[in-house]
N, C-alpha and C. Protein backbone atom coordinates (compact mmCIF):
# COMPACT_ATOMS: atom_id res chain seq x y z
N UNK A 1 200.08 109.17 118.25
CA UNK A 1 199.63 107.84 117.87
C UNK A 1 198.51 107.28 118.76
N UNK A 2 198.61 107.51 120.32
CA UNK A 2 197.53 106.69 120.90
C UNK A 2 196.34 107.52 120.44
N UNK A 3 195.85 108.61 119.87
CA UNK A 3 194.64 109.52 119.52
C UNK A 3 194.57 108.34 118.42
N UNK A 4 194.96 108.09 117.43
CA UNK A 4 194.57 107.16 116.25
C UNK A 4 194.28 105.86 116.87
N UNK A 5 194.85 105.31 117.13
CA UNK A 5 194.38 104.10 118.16
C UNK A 5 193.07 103.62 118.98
N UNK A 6 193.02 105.26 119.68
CA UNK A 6 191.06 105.27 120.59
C UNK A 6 190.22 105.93 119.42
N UNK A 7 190.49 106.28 118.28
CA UNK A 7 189.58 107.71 117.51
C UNK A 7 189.07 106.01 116.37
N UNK A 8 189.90 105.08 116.35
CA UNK A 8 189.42 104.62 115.09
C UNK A 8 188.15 103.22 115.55
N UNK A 9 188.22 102.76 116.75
CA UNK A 9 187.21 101.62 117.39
C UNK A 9 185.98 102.50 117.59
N UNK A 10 186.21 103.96 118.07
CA UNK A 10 185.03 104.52 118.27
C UNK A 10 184.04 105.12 117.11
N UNK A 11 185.04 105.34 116.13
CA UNK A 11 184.78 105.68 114.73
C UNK A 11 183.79 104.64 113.88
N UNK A 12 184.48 103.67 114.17
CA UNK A 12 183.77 102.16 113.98
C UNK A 12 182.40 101.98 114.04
N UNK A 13 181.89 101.76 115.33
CA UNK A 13 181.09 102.41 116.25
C UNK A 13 180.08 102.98 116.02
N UNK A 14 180.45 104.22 115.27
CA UNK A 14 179.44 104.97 114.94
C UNK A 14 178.74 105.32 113.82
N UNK A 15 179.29 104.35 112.43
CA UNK A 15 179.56 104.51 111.49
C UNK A 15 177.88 103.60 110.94
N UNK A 16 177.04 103.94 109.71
CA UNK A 16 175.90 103.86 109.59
C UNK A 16 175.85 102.25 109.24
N UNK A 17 175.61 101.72 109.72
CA UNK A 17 175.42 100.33 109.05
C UNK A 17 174.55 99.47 109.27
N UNK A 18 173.47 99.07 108.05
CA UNK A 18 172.44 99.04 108.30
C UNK A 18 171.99 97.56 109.05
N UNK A 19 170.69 97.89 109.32
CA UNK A 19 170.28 96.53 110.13
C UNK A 19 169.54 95.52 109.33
N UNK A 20 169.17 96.30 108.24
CA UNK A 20 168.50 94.76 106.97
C UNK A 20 169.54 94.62 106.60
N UNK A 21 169.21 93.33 105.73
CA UNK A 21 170.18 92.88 105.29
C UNK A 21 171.12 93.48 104.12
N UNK A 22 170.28 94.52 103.37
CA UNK A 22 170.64 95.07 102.53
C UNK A 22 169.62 96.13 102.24
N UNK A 23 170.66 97.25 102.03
CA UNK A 23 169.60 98.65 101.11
C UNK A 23 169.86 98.97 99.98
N UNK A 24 168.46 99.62 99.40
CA UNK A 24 168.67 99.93 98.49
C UNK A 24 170.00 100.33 98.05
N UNK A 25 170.35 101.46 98.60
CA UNK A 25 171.51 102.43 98.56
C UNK A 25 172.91 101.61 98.18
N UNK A 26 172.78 99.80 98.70
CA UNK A 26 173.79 99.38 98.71
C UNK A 26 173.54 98.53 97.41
N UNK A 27 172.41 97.62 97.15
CA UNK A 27 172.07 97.38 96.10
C UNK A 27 172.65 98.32 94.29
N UNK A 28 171.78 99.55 94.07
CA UNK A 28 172.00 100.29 93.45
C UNK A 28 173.50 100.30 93.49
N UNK A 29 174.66 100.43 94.56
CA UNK A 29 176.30 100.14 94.35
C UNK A 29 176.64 99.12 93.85
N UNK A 30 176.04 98.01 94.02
CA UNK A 30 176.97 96.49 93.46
C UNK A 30 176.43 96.62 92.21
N UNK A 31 174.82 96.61 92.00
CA UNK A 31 174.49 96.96 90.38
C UNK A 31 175.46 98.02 89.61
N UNK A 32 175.18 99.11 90.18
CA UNK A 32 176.51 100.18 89.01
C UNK A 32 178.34 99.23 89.41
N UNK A 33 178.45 98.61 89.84
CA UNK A 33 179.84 98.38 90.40
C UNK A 33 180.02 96.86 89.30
N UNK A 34 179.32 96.11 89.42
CA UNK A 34 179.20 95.01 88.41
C UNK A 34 178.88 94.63 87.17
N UNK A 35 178.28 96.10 86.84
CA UNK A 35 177.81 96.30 85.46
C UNK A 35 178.50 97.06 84.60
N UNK A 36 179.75 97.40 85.54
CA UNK A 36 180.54 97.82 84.83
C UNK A 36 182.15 97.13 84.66
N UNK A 37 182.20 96.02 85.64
CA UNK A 37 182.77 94.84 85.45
C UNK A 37 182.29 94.02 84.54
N UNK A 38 181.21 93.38 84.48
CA UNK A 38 180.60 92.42 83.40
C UNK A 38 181.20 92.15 82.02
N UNK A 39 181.34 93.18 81.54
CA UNK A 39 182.18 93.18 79.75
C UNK A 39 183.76 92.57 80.25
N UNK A 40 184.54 93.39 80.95
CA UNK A 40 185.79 93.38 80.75
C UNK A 40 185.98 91.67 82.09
N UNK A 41 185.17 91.41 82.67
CA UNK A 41 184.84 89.84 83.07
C UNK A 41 184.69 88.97 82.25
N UNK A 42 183.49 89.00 81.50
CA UNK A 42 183.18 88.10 79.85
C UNK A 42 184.21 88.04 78.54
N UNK A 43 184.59 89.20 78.40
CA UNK A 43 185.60 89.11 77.78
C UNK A 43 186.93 88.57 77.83
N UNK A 44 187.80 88.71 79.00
CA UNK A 44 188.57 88.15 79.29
C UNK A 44 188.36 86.81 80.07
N UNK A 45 187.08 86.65 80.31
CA UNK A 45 187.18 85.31 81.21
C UNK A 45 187.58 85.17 82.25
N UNK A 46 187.41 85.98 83.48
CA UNK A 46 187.72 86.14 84.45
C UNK A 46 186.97 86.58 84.81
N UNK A 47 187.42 86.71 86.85
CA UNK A 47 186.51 86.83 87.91
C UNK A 47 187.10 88.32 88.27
N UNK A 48 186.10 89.24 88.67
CA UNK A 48 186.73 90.18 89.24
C UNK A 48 186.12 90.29 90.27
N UNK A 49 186.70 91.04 91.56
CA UNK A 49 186.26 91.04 93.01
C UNK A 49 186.24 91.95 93.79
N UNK A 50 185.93 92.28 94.74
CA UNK A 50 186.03 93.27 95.61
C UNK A 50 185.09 93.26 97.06
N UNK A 51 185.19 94.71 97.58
CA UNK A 51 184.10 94.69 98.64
C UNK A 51 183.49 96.12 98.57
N UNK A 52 182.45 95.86 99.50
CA UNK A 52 181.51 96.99 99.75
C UNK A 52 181.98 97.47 101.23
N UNK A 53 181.25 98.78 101.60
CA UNK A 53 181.71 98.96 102.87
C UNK A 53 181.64 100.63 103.43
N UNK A 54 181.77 101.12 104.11
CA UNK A 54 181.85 101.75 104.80
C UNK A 54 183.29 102.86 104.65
N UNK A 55 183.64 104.00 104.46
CA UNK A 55 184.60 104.53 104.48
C UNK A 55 185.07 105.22 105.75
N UNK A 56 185.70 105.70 106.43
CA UNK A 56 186.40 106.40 107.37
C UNK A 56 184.94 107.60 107.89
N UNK A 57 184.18 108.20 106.37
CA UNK A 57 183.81 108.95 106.91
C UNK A 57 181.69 109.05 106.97
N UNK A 58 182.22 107.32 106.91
CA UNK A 58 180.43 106.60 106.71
C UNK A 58 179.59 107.13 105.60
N UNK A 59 180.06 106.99 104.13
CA UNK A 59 179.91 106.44 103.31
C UNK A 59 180.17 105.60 102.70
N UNK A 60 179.36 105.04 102.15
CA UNK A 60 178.87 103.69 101.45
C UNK A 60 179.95 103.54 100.31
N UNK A 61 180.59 102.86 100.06
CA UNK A 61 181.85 102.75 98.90
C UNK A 61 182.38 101.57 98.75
N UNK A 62 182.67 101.37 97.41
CA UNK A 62 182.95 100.13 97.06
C UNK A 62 184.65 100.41 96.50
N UNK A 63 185.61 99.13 97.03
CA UNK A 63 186.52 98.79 96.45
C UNK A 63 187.01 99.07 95.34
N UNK A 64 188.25 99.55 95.05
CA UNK A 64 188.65 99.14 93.50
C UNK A 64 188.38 97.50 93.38
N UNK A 65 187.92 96.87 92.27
CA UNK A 65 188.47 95.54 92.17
C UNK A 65 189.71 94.96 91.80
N UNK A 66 189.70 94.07 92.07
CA UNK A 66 190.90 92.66 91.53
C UNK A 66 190.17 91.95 90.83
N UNK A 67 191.53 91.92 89.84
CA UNK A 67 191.43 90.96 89.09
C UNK A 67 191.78 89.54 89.23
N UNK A 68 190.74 88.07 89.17
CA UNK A 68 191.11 86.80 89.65
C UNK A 68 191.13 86.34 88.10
N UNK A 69 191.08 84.84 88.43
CA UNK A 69 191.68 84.14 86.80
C UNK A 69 189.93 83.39 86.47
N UNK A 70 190.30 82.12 86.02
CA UNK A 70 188.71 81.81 85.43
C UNK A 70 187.94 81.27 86.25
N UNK A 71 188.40 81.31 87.89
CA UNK A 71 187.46 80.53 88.76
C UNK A 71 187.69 80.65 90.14
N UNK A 72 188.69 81.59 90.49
CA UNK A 72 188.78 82.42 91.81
C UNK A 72 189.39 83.97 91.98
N UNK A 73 188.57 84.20 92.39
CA UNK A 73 189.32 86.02 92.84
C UNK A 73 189.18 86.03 94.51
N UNK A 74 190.56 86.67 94.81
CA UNK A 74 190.96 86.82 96.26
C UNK A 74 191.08 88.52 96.41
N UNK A 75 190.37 89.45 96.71
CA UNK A 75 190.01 90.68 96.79
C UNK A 75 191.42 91.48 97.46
N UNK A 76 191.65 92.56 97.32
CA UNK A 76 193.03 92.95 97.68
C UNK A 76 193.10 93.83 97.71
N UNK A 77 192.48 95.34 97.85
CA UNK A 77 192.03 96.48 97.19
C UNK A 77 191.20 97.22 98.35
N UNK A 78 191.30 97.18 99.66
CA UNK A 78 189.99 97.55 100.32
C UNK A 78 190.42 98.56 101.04
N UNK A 79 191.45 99.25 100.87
CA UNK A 79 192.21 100.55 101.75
C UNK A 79 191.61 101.58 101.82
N UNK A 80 190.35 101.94 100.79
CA UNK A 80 189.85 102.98 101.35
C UNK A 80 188.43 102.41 101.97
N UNK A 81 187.94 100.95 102.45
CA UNK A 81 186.90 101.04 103.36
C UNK A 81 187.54 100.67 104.65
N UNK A 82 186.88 101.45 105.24
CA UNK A 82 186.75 100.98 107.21
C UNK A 82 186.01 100.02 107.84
N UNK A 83 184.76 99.40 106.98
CA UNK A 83 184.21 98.63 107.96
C UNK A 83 183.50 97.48 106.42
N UNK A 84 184.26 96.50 106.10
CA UNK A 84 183.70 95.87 104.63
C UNK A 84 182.00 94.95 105.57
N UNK A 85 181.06 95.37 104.52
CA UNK A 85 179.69 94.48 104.81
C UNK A 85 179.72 93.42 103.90
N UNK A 86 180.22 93.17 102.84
CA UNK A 86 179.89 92.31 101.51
C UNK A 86 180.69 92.76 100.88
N UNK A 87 181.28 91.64 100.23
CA UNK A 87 182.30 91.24 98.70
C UNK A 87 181.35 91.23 98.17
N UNK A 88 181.89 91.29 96.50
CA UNK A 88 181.42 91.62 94.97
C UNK A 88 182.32 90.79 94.19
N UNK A 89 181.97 90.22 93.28
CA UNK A 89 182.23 89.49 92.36
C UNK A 89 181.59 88.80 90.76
N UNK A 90 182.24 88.95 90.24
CA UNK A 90 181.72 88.51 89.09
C UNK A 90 182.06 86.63 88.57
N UNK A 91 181.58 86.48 87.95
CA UNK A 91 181.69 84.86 87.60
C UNK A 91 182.08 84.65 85.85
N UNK A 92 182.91 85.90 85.15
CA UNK A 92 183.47 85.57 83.99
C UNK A 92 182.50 85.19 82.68
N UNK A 93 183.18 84.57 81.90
CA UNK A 93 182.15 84.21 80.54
C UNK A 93 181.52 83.14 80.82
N UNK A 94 180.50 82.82 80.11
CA UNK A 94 179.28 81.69 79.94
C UNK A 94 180.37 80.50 79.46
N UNK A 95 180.28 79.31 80.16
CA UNK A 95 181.04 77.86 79.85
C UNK A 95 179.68 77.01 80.05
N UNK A 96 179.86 76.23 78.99
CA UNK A 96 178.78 75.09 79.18
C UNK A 96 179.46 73.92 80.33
N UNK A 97 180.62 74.28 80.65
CA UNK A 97 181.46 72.90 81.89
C UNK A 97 181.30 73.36 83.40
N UNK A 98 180.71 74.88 83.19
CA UNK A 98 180.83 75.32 84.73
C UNK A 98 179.56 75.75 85.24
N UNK A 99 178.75 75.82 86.12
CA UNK A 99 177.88 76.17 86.55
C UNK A 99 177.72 77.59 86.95
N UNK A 100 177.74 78.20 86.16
CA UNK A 100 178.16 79.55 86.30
C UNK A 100 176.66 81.14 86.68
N UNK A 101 175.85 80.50 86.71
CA UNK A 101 174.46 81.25 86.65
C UNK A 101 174.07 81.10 88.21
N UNK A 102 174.81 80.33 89.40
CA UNK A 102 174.37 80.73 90.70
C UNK A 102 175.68 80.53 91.25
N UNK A 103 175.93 81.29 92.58
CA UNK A 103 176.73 81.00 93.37
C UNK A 103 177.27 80.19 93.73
N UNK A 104 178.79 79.54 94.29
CA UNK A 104 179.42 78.27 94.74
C UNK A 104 179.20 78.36 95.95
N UNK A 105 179.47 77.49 96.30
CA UNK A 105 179.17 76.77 98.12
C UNK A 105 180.48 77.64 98.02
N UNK A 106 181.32 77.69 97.29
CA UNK A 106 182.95 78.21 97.93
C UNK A 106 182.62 79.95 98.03
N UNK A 107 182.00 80.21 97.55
CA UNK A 107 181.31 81.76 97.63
C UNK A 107 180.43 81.98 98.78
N UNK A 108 179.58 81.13 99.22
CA UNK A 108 179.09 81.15 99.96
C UNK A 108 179.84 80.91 101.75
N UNK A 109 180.80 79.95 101.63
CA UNK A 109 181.85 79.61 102.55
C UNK A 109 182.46 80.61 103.41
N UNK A 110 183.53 81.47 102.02
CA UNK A 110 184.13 82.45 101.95
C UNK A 110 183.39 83.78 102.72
N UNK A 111 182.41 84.21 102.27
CA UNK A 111 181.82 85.02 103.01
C UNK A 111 181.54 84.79 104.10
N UNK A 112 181.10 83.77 104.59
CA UNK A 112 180.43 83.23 105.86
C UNK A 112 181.94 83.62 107.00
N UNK A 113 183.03 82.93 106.48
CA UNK A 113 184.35 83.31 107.20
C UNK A 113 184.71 84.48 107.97
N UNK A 114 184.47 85.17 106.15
CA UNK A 114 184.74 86.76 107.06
C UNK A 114 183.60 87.24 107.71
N UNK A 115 182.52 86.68 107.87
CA UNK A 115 181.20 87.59 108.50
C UNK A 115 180.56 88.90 107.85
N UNK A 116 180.65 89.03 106.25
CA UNK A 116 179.85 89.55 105.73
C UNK A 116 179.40 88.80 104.45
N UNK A 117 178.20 89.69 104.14
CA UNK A 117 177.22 89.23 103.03
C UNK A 117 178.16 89.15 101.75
N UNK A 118 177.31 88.62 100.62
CA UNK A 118 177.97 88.70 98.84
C UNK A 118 177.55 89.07 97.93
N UNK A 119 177.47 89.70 96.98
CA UNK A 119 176.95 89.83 95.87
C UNK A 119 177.64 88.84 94.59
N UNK A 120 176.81 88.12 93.93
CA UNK A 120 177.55 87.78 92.65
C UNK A 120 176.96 87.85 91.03
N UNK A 121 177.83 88.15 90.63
CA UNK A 121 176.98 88.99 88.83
C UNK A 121 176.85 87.41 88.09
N UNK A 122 176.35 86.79 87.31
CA UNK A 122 176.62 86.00 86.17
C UNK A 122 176.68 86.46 84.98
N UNK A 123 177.39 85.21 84.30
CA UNK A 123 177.20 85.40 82.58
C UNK A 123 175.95 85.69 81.91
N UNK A 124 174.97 85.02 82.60
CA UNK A 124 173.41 85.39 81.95
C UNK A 124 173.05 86.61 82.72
N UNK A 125 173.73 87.64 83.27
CA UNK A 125 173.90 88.93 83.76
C UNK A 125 172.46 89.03 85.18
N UNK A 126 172.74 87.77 85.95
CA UNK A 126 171.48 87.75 86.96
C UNK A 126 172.58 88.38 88.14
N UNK A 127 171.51 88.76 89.64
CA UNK A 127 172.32 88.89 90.27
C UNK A 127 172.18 88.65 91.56
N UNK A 128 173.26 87.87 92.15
CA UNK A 128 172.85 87.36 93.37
C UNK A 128 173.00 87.97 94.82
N UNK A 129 172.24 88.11 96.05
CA UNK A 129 173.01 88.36 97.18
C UNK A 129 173.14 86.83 98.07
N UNK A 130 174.25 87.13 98.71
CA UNK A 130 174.43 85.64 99.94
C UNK A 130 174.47 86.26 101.12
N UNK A 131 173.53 85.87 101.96
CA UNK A 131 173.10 86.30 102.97
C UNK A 131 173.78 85.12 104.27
N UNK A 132 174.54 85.32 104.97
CA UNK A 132 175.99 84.55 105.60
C UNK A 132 175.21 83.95 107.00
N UNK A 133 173.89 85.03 106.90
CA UNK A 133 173.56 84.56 108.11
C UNK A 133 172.62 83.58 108.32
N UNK A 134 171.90 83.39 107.08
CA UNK A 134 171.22 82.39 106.99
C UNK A 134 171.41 81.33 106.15
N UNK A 135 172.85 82.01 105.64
CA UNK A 135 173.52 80.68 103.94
C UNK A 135 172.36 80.00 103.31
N UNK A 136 171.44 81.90 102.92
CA UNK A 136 170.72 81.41 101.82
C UNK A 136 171.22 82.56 100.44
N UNK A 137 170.90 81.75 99.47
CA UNK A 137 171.65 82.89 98.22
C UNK A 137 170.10 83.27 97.59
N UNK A 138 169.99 84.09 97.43
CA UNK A 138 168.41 84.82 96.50
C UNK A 138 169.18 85.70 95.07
N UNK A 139 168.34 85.72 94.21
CA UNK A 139 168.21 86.67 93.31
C UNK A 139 167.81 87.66 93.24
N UNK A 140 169.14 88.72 93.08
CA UNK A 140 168.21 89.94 93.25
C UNK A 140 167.56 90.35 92.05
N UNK A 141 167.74 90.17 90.96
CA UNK A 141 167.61 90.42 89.47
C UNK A 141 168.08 88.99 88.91
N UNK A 142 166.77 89.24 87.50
CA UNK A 142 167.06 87.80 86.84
C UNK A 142 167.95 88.04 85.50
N UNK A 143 168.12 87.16 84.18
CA UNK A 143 168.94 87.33 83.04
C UNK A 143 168.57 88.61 82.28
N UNK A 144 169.74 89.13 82.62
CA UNK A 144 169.73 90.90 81.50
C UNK A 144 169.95 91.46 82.28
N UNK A 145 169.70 91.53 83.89
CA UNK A 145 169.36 92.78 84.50
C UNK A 145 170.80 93.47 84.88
N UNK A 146 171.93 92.75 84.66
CA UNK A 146 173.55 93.26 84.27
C UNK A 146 173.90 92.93 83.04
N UNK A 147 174.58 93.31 82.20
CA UNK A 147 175.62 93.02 80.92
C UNK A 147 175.70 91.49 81.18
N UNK A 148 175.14 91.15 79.71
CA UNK A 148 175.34 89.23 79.99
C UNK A 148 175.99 89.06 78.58
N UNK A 149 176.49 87.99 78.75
CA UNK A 149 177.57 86.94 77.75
C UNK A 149 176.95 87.10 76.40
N UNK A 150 176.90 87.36 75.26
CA UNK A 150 176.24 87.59 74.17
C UNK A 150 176.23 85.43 74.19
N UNK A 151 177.07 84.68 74.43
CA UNK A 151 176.94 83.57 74.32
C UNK A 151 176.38 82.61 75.47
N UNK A 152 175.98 83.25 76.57
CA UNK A 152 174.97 83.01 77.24
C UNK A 152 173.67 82.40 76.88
N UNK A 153 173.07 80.50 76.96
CA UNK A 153 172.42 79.97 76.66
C UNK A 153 171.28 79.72 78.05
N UNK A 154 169.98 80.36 77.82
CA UNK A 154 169.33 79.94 79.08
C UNK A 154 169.03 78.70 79.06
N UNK A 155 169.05 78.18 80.32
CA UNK A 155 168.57 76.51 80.82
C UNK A 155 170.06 75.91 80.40
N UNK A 156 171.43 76.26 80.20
CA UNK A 156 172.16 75.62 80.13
C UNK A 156 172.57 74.73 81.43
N UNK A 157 172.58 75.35 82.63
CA UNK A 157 172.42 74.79 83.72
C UNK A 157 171.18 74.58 84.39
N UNK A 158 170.03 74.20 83.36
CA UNK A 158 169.03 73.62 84.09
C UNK A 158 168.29 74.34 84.60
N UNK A 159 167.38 74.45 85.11
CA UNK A 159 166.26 74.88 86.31
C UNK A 159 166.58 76.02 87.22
N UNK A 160 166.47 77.23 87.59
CA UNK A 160 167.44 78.55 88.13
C UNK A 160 166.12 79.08 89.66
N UNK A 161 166.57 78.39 90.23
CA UNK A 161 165.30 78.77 91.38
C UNK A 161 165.75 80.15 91.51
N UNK A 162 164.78 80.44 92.32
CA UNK A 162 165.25 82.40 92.71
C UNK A 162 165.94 82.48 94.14
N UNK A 163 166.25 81.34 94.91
CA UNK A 163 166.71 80.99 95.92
C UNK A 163 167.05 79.92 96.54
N UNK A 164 168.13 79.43 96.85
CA UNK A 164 168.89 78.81 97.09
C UNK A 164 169.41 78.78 98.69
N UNK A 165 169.16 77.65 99.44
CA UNK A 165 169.78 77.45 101.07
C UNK A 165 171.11 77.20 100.84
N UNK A 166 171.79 76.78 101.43
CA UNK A 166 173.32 76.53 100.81
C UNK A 166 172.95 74.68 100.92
N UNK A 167 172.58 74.22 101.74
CA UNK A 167 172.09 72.66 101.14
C UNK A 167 171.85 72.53 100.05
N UNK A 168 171.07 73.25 99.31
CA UNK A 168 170.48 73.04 98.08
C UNK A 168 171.46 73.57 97.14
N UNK A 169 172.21 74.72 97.20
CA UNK A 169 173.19 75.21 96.40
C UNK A 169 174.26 73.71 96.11
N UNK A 170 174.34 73.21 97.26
CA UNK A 170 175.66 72.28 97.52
C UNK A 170 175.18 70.77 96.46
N UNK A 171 173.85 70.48 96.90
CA UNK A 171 173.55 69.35 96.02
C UNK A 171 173.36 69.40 94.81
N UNK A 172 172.86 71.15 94.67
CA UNK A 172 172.38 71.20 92.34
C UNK A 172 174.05 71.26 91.90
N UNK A 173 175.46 71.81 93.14
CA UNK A 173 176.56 71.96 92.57
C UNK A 173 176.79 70.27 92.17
N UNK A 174 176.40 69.46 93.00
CA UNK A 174 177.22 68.07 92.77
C UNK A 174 176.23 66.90 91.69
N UNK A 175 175.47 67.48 90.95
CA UNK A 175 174.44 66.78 90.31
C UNK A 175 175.55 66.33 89.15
């Protein structure tokens, strides 16, 4: 037992993790990882979740997801990563009552907590990263560029900057 104990901090350690904020390599994962959530999200109306991360043997791997209900997912699923960089999540079907086409301050929060980044998919199939360290949210891709809501109305929520501080996220949430 004490060999597992010193083998896994050093393991840690050594394990590839990058210094931008994001790579390609990791990008290209949440895109295939969310785009294949998207339907069975829209359809049922729900959030599904997960993380990105690092495995035991420093590859790049993403979570099974969880399944959350129409407006939170709590991730649960991360046993085969070793070192999580960023949660994944989706934001369910297109509602004209919810603001559903950018990130929540509570998404943004959440990550900040645990000390890694976010990805989040929308109904108009855009896609976001949240960057924890500067609690700014950007677009990585705009409407289409994941599986979107066949009932997905653009401009339903108005005006869609390509980036967002979390000030600004916090005040278009309370308009």
């Amino acid at each position: 037992m004490p060999r597992i104990k010193l083998f896994l901090p050093v393991l840690l350690l050594l394990l590839p993790i990058p210094a931008a904020a994001q790579s390609r390599q990791e990008v290209a994962l949440v895109k295939q990882v969310l785009a294949e959530l998207q339907r069975p999200s829209i359809r049922q109306n729900v959030e599904y979740c997960g993380y990105i991360g690092y495995d035991a043997s420093g590859k790049l791997v993403a979570s099974k997801p969880t399944r959350g209900n129409e407006a939170t997912c709590l991730a649960r699923n991360a046993h085969n990563i070793a070192v999580i960089i960023a949660s994944y999540h989706t934001h369910g079907a297109f509602s004209q009552e919810y603001y559903g086409e950018i990130p929540s301050g509570d998404d943004m929060e959440g990550d900040e907590e645990m000390g890694i980044d976010g990805y989040v998919a929308t109904p108009g199939g855009r896609l976001w990263y949240v960057d924890t360290a500067d609690m700014v949210t950007t677009q990585i891709c705009g409407v289409g560029c994941l599986p979107r809501d066949a009932r997905f109305r653009r401009g339903a929520d108005g005006h869609i900057r390509k980036s967002y501080t979390y000030r600004q996220l916090v005040r278009k949430l309370a308009q």
